[in-house]
Structures are given as C-alpha cells and as structure tokens.
N, C-alpha and C. Protein backbone atom coordinates (compact mmCIF):
# COMPACT_ATOMS: atom_id res chain seq x y z
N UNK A 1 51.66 3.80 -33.88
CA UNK A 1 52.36 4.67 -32.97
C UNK A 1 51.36 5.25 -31.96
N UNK A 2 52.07 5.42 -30.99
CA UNK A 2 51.11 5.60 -29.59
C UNK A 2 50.94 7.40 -29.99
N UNK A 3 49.62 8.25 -29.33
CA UNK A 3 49.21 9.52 -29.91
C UNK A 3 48.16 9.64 -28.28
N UNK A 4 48.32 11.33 -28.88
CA UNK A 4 47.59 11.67 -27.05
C UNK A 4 46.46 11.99 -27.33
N UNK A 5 45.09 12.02 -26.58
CA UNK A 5 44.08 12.07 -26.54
C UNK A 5 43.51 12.61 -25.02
N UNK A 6 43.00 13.93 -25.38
CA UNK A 6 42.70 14.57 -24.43
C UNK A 6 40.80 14.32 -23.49
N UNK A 7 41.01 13.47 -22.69
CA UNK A 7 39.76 13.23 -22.13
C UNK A 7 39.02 14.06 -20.92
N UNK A 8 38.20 14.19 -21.07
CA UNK A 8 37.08 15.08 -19.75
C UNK A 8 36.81 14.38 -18.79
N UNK A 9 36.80 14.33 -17.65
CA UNK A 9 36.25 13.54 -16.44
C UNK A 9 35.28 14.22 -15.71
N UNK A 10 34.05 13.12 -15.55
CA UNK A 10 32.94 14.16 -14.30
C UNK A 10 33.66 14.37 -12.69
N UNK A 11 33.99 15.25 -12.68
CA UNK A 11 34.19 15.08 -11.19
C UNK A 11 33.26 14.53 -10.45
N UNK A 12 31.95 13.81 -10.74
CA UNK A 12 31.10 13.54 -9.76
C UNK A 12 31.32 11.99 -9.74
N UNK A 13 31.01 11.62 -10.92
CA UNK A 13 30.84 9.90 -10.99
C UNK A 13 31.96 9.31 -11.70
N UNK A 14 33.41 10.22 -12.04
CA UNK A 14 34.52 9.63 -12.54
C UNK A 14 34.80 9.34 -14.15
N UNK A 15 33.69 9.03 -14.99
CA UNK A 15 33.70 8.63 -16.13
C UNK A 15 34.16 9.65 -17.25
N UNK A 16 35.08 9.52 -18.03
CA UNK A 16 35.29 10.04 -19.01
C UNK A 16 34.47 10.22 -20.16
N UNK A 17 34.65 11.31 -20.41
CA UNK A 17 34.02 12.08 -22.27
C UNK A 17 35.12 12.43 -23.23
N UNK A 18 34.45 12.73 -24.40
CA UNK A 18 35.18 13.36 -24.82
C UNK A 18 35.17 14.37 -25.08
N UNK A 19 34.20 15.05 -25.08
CA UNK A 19 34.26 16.76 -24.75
C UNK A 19 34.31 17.15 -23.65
N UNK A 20 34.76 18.51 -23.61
CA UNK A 20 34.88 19.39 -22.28
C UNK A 20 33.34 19.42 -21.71
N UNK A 21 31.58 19.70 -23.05
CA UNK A 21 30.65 20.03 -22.67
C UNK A 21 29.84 18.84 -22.25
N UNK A 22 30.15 17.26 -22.84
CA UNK A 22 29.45 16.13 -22.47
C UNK A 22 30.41 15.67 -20.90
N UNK A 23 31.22 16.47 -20.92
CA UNK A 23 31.69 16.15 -18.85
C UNK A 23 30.89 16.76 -18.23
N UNK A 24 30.65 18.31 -18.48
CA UNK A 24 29.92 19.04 -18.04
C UNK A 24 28.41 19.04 -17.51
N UNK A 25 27.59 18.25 -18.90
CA UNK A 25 26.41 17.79 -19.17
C UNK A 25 26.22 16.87 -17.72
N UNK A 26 27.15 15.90 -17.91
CA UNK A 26 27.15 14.58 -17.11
C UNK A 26 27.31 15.48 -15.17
N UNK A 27 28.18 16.24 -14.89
CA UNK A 27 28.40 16.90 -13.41
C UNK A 27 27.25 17.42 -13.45
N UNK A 28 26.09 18.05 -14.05
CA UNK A 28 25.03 18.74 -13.94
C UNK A 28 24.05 17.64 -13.76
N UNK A 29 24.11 16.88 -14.22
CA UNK A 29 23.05 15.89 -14.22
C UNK A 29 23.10 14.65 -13.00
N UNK A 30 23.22 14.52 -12.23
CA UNK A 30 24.08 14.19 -11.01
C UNK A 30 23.17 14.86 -9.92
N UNK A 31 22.42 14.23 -8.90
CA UNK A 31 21.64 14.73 -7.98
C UNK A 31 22.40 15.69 -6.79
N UNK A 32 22.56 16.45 -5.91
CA UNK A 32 23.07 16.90 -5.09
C UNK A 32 23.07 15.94 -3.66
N UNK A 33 24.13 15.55 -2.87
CA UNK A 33 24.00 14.66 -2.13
C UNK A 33 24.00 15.62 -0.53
N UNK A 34 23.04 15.22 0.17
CA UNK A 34 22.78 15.66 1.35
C UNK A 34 23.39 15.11 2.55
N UNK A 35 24.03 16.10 2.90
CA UNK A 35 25.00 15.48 4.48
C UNK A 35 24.33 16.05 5.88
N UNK A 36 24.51 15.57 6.70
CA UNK A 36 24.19 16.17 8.11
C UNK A 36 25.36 15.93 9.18
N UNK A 37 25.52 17.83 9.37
CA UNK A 37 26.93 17.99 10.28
C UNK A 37 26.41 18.45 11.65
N UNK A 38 26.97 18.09 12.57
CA UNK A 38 26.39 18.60 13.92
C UNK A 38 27.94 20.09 13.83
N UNK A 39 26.97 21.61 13.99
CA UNK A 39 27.87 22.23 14.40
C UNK A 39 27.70 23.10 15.35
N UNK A 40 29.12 23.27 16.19
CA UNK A 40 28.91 23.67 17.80
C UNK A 40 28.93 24.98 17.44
N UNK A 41 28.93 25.75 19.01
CA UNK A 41 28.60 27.06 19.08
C UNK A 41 29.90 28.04 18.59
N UNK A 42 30.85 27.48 18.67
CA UNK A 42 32.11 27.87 17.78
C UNK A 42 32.52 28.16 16.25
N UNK A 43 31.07 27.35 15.72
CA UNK A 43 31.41 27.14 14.42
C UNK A 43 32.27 25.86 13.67
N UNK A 44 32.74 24.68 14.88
CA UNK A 44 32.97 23.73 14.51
C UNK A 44 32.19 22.53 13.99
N UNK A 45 32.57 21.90 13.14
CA UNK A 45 31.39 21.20 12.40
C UNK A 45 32.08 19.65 12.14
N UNK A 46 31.27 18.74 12.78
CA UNK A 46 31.46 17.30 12.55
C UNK A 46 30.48 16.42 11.69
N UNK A 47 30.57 15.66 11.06
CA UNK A 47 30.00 15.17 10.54
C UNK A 47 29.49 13.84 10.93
N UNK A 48 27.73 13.95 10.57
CA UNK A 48 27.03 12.57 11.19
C UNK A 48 26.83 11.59 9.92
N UNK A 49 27.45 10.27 10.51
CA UNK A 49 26.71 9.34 9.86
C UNK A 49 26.26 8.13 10.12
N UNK A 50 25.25 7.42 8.88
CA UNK A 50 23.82 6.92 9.81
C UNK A 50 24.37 5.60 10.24
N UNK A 51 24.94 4.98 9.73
CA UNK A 51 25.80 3.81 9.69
C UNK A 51 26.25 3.94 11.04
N UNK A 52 27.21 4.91 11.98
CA UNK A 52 27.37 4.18 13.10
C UNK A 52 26.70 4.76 14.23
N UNK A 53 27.35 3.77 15.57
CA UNK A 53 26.54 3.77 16.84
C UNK A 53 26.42 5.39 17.10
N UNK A 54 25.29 5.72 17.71
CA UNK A 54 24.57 7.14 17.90
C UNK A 54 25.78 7.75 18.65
N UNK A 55 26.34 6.90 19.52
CA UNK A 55 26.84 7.64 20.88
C UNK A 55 28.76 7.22 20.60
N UNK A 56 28.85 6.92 19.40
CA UNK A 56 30.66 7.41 18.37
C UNK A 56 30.65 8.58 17.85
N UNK A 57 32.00 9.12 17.62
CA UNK A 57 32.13 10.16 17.33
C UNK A 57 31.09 11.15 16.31
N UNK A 58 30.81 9.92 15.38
CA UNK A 58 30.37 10.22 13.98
C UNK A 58 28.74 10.15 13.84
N UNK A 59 28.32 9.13 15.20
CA UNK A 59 26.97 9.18 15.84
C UNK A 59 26.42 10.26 15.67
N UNK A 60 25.30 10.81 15.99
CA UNK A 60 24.45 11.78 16.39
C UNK A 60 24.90 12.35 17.34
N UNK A 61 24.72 11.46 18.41
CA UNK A 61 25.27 12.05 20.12
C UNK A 61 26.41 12.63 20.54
N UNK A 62 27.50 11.52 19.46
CA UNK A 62 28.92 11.88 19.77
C UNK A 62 29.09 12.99 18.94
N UNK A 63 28.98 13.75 17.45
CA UNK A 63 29.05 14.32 16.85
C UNK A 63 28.34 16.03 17.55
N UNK A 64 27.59 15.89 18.16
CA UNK A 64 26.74 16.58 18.91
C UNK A 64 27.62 17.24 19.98
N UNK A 65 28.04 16.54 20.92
CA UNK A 65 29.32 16.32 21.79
C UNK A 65 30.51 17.49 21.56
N UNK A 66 30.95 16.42 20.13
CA UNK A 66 32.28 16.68 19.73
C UNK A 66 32.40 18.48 19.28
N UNK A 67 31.43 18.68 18.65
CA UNK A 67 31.18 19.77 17.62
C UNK A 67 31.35 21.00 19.01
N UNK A 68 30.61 20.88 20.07
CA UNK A 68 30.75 21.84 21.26
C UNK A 68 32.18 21.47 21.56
N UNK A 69 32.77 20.52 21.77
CA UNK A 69 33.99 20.72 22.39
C UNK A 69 35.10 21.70 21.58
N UNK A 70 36.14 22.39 22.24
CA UNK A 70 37.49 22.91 21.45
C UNK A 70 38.10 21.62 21.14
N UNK A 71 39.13 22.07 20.01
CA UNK A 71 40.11 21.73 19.74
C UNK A 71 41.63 22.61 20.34
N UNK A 72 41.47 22.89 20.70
CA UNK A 72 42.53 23.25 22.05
C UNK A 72 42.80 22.34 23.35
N UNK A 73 44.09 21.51 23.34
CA UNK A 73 43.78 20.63 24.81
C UNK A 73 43.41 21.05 25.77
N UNK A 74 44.19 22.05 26.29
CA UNK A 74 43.76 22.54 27.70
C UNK A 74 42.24 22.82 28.35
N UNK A 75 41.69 23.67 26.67
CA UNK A 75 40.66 24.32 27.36
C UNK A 75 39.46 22.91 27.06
N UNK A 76 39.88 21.89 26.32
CA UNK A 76 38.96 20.66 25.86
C UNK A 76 39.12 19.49 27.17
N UNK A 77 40.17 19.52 28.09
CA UNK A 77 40.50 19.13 29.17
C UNK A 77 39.49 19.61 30.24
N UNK A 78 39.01 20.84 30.32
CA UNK A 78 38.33 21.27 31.37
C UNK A 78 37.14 21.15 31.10
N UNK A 79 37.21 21.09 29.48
CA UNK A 79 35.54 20.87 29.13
C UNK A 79 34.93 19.34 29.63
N UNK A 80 35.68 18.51 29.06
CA UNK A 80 35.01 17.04 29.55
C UNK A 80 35.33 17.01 31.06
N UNK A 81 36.23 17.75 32.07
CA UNK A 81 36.06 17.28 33.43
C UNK A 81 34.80 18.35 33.38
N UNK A 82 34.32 18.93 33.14
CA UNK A 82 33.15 19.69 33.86
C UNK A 82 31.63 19.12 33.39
N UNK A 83 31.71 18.05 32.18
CA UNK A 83 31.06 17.60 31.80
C UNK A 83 30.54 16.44 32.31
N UNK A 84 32.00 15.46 33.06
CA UNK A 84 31.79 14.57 33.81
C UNK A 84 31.10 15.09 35.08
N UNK A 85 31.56 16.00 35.08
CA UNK A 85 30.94 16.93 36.93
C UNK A 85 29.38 16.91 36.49
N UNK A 86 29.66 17.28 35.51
CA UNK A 86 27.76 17.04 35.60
C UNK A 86 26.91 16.00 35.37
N UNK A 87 27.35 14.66 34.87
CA UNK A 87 26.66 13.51 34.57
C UNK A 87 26.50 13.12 36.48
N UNK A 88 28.08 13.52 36.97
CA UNK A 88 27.67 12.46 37.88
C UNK A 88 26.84 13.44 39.12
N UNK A 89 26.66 14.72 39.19
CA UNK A 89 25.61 15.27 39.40
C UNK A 89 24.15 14.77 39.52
N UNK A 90 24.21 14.18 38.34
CA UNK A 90 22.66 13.40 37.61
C UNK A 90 21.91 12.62 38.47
C-alpha cells in the first residue's frame, strides 16, 4: 500500500533529504553566486550578463542605458529623443 513520506528540498541545488537539518546542511553549503546589475540614478536596476552583445539590453552598455531610463512612456520618450539629440551632436 502506497504511504506518505515527508521530504526536504535544498532550495539551492533541488535535491532532496530526509531531514529538515541535512536540507539545511546542504543550502549552507552551496557557494553564494555573484550577479552584476547596472543601477540608474532612480534606483532602477537591470541586470548584466556576460553571455550577450555589450550594446543588448542585458549587455553592459545596454543595461547601463536601460537602468537610467524611466519606465514611464512619456517621460522615457523624451529621454531617448534627447539622447539621440546628443549622439548626433557628436
């Protein structure tokens, strides 16, 4: 007859225990993983990664970019025309 069995999962690497303290053991033991967010002067925060082109969203450049811009259309509308005003300034 089928019977229940209560299992622990690491939230980090997925694998089940069977104690509550060998899940525990296992999430502690687990390195801390390091991210890099570009964040604008707003406090908005995008995230870079290394994998793509510098100058996509997720780039360096674009992330860089993005993080200064609003998320408000209007006022994110005036931001990239004034932005273009200034490349072609250049």
């Amino acid at each position: 007859m089928a019977h229940i069995e209560i299992w622990h999962r690491c939230p980090v690497c997925n694998r089940t225990h069977k104690s509550h303290g060998d899940a525990i053991a296992c999430r502690n033991g687990h390195p801390p993983k390091a991210e890099k967010w570009a964040v604008g002067k707003g406090g908005k925060a995008v995230i870079i990664f290394n994998n793509y082109h510098p100058d996509s969203i997720h780039g360096i450049n674009g992330a860089l970019r993005e993080a200064d811009l609003s998320d408000i259309i209007a006022v994110r509308k005036v931001q990239l025309e004034e932005m273009m005003k200034g490349k072609s300034n250049d």
